[in-house]
Protein backbone atom coordinates (compact mmCIF):
# COMPACT_ATOMS: atom_id res chain seq x y z
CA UNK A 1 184.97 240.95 35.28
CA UNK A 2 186.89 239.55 38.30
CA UNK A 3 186.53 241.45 41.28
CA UNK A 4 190.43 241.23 42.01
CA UNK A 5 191.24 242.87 38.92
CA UNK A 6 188.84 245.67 39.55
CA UNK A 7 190.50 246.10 42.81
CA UNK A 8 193.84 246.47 41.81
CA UNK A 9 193.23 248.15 38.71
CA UNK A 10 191.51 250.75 41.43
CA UNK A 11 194.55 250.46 43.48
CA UNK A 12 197.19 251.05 40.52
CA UNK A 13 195.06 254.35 39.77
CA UNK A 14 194.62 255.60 43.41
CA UNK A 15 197.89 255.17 44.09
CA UNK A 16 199.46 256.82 40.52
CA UNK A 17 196.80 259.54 41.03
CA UNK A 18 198.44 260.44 44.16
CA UNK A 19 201.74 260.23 43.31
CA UNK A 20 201.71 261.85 39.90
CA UNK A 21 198.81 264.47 40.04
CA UNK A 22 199.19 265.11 43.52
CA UNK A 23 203.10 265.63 43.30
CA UNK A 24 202.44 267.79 40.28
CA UNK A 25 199.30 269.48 42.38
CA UNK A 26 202.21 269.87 45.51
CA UNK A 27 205.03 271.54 43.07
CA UNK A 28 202.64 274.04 41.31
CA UNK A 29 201.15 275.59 44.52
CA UNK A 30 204.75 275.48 46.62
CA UNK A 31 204.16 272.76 48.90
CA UNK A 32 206.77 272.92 51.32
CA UNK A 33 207.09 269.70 53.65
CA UNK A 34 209.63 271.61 56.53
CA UNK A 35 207.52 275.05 56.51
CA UNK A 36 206.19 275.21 60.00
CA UNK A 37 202.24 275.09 60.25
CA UNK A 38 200.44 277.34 62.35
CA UNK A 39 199.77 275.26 65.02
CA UNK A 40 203.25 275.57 65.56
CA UNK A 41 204.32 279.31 64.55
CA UNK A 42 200.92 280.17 66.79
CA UNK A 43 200.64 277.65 69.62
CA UNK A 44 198.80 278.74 72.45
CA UNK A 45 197.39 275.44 74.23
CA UNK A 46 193.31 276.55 72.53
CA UNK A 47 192.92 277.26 69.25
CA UNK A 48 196.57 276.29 67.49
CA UNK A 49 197.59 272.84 69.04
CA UNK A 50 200.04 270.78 67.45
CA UNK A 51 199.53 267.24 66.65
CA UNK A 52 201.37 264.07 65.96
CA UNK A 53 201.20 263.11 61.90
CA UNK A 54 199.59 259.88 62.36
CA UNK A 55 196.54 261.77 64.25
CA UNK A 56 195.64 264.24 61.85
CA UNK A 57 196.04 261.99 59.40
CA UNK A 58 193.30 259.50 61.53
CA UNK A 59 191.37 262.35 61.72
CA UNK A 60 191.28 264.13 57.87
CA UNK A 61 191.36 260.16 57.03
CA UNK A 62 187.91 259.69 59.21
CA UNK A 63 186.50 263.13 58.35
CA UNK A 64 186.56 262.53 54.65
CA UNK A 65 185.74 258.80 54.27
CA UNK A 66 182.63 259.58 55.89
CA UNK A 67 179.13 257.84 54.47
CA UNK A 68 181.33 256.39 51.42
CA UNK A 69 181.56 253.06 52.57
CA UNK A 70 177.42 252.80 53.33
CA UNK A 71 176.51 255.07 50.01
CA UNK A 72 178.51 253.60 47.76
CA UNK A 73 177.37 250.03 47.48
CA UNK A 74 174.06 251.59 47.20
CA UNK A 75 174.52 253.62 44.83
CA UNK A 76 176.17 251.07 42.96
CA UNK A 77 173.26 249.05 43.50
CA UNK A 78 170.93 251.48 41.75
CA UNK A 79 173.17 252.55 39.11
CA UNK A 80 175.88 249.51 38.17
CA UNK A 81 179.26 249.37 39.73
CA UNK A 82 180.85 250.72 36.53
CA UNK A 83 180.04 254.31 36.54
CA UNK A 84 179.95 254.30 40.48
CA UNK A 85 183.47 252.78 40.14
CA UNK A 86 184.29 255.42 37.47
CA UNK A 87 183.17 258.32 39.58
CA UNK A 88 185.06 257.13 42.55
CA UNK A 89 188.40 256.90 40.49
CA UNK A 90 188.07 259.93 38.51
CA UNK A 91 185.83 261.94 41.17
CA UNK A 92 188.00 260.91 44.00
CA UNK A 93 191.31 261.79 42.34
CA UNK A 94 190.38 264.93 40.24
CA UNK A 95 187.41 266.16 42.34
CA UNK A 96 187.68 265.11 45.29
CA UNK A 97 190.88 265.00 46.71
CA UNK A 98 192.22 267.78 44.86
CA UNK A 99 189.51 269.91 46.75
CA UNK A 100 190.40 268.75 49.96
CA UNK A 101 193.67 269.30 49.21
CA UNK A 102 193.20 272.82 48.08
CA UNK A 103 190.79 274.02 50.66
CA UNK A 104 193.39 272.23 53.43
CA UNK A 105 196.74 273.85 51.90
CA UNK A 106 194.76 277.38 51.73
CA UNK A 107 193.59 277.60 55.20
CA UNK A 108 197.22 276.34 56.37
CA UNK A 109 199.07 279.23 54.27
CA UNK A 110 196.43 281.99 55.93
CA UNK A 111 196.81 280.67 59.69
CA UNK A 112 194.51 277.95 59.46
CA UNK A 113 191.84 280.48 59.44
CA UNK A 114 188.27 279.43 57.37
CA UNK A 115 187.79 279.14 54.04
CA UNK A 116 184.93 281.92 53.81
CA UNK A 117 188.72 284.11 55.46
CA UNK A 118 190.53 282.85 52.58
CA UNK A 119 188.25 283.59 49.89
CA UNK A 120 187.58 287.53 51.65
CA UNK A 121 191.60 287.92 51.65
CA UNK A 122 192.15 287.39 47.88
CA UNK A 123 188.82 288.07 46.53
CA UNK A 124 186.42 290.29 48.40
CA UNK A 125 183.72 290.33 51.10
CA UNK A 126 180.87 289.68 48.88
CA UNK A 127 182.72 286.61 47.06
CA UNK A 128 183.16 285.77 51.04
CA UNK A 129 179.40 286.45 51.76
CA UNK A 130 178.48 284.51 48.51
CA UNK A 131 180.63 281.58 49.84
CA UNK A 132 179.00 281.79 52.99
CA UNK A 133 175.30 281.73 51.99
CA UNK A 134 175.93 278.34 49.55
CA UNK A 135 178.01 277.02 52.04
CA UNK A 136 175.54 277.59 54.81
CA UNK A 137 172.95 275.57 52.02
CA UNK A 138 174.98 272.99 51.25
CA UNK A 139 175.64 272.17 54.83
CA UNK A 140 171.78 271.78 55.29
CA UNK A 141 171.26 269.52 52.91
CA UNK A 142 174.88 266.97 54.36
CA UNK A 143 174.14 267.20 57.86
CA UNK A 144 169.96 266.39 56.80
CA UNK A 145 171.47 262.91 54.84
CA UNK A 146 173.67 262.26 57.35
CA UNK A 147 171.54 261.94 60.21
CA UNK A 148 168.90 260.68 58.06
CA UNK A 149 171.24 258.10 57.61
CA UNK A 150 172.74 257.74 61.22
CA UNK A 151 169.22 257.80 62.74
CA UNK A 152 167.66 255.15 60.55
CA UNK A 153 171.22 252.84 61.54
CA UNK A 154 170.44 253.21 64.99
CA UNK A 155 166.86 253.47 65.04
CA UNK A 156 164.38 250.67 66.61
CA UNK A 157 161.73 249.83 64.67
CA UNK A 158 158.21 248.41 65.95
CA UNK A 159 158.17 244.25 65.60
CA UNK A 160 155.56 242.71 63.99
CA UNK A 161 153.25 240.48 65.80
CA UNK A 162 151.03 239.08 62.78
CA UNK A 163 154.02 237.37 61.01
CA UNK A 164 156.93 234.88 63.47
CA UNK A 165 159.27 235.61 60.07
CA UNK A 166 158.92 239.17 59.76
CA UNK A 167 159.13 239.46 63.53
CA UNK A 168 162.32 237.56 63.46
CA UNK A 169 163.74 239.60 61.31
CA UNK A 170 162.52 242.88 62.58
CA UNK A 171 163.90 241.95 66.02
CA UNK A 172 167.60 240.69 64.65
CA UNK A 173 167.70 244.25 62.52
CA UNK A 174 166.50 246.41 65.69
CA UNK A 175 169.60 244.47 67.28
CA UNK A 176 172.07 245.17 64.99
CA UNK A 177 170.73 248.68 64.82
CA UNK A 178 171.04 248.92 69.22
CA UNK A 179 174.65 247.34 68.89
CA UNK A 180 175.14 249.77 66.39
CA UNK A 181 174.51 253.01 68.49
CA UNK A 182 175.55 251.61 71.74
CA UNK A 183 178.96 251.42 70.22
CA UNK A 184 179.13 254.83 68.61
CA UNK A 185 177.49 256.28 72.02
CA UNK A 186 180.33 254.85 73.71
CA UNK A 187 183.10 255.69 71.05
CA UNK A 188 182.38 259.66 71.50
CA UNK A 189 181.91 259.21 75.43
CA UNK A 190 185.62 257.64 75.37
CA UNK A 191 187.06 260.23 72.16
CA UNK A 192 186.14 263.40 74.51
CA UNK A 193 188.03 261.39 77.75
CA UNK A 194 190.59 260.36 75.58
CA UNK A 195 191.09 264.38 74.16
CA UNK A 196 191.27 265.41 77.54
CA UNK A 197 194.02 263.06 78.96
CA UNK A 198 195.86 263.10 76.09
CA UNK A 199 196.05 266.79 75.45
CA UNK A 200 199.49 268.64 75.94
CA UNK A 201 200.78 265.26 76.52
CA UNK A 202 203.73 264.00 74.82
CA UNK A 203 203.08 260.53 74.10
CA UNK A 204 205.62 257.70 72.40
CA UNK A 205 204.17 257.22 68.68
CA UNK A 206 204.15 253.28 69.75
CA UNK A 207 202.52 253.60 73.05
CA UNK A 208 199.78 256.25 71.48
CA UNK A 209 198.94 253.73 68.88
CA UNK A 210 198.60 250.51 70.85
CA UNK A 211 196.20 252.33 73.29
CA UNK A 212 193.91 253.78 70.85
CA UNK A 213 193.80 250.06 68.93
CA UNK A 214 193.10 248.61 73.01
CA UNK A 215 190.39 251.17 73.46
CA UNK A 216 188.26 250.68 70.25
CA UNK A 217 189.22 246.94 70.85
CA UNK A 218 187.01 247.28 74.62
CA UNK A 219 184.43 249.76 72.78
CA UNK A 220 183.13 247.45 70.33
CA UNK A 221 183.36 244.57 72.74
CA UNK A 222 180.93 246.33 75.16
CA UNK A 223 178.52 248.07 72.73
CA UNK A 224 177.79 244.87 71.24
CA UNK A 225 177.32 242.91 74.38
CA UNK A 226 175.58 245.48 76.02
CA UNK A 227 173.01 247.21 73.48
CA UNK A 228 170.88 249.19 76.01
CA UNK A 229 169.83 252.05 73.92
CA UNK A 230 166.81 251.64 72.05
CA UNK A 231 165.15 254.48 70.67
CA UNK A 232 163.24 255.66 67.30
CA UNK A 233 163.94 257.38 64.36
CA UNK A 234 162.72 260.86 65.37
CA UNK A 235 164.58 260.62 68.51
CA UNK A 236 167.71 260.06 67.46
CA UNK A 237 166.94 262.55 64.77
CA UNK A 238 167.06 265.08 67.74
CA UNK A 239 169.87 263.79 69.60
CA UNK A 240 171.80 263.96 66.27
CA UNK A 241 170.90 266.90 65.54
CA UNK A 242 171.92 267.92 68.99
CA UNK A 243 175.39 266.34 68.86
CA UNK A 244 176.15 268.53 65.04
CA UNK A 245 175.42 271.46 66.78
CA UNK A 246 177.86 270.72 69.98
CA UNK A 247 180.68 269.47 67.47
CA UNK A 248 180.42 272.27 64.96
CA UNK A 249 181.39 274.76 68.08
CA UNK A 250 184.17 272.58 70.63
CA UNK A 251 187.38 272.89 70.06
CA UNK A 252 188.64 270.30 67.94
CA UNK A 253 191.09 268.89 70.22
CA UNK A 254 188.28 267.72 72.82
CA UNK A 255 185.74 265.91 70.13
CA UNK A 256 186.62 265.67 66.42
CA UNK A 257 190.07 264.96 66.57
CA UNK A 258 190.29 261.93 68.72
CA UNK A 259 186.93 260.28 68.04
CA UNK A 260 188.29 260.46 64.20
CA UNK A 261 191.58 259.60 65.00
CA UNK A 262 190.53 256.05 67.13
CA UNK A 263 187.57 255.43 64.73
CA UNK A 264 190.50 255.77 61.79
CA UNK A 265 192.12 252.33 63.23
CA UNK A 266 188.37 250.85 62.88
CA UNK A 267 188.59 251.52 58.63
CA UNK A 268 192.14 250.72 58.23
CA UNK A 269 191.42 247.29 60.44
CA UNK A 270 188.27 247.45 58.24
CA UNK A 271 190.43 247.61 54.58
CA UNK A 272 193.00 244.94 55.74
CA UNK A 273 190.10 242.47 56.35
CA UNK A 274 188.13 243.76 52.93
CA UNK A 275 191.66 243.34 51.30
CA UNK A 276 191.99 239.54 53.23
């Protein structure tokens, strides 16, 4: 089968999925678009801080895309693009998105408080200690294949001296792989500058924009010219490991939020060209 067809047969169904079962999703819950959030009804400058549309959408946009575009060529690759293609449509739509969507709309009509909150307000504290305990699994097992996966991108690998082809190879790889980190390194050096000067701040939609596309524009330009970092797998193993347990506790505002939201310009510039 053409590979355009695919592609906008996946588009037609993305985008009816949205409209149709998330509108229906929307009216049966009581989705209401001009209810203040709690980062509004409870601003106090810490942990309820308003933010412009188009950056929580980079962000939840960031957050959920994830490993998808590395694991799912793979896993197409082991398994045939039709039921990996299948369980992206019909996973993605009824699966999901509909969970993010329901754990998101939850913790928004209980203050934005946790889900493990949620599930203790209308169920009970064991259901919310239950929740807890395969939550607290679960998470062991993503953040393991993630930086499993993030260490092995950035790792540097010893070079052969027994074979010129395999060394060639082995040294262009362990380049890619420095580039690689250099420019992540860099990306949540500038997200945590780039929370704090922005913070509080109000900032034209335009002006916002074009200095978040300038900034990953200079980031990428000097991680790959300047790949510096070269360490091995076990290392960065630690130093990921080290970085999950420093974002899982800062506020939002200072980390998360603006390394997802410029990163989120990265994948949409990354779609256009895929789309070109």
């Amino acid at each position: 089968m053409n590979a355009l067809v695919i592609l906008i047969v996946a588009i037609v169904v993305l985008v009816a999925g949205y409209i149709f079962y998330g509108g229906w999703l929307a009216r049966q819950w009581g989705v209401e678009p001009d209810r203040p959030t709690p980062a509004h009804e409870l601003e106090d400058g810490k942990d309820y801080v308003p933010a412009p549309p188009y950056v929580v959408l980079g962000h939840h946009f960031s957050s959920i895309a994830g490993a998808g575009p590395i694991n799912g060529p793979i896993q197409a690759a082991i398994f045939g693009w039709v039921p990996v293609l299948l369980w992206v449509l019909i996973g993605g739509i009824f699966f999901g998105a509909m969970h993010d969507f329901g754990a998101l709309f939850a913790s928004i009509r209980h203050k934005g408080q946790t889900l493990a909150t949620v599930i203790a307000h209308n169920i009970d504290d064991t259901a919310k200690k239950l929740f807890c305990i395969f939550a607290y699994l679960t998470l062991i097992l993503v953040v393991a294949a993630f930086a499993s996966i993030v260490a092995s991108t950035f790792a540097v690998t010893p070079v052969p001296l027994d074979d010129a082809a395999k060394a060639a190879a082995a040294e262009a790889a362990n380049m890619a792989n420095m580039r690689t980190a250099m420019i992540s390194v860099l990306f949540i050096v500038v997200a945590v500058i780039y929370g704090l000067v922005t913070r509080g701040r109000k900032i034209p939609a335009a002006a916002n924009i074009v200095s978040a596309i300038a900034i990953i524009v200079v980031v990428v330009a000097l991680g790959y010219n300047l790949p510096v970092i070269a360490l091995d797998n076990t290392t960065w193993m630690f130093i990921v490991g080290l970085y999950i347990l420093v974002a899982s506790v800062a506020p939002v505002w200072i980390l998360l939020q603006p390394r997802d939201y410029l990163s989120s310009y990265l994948l949409y510039g990354m779609i256009a060209l895929a789309l070109v």
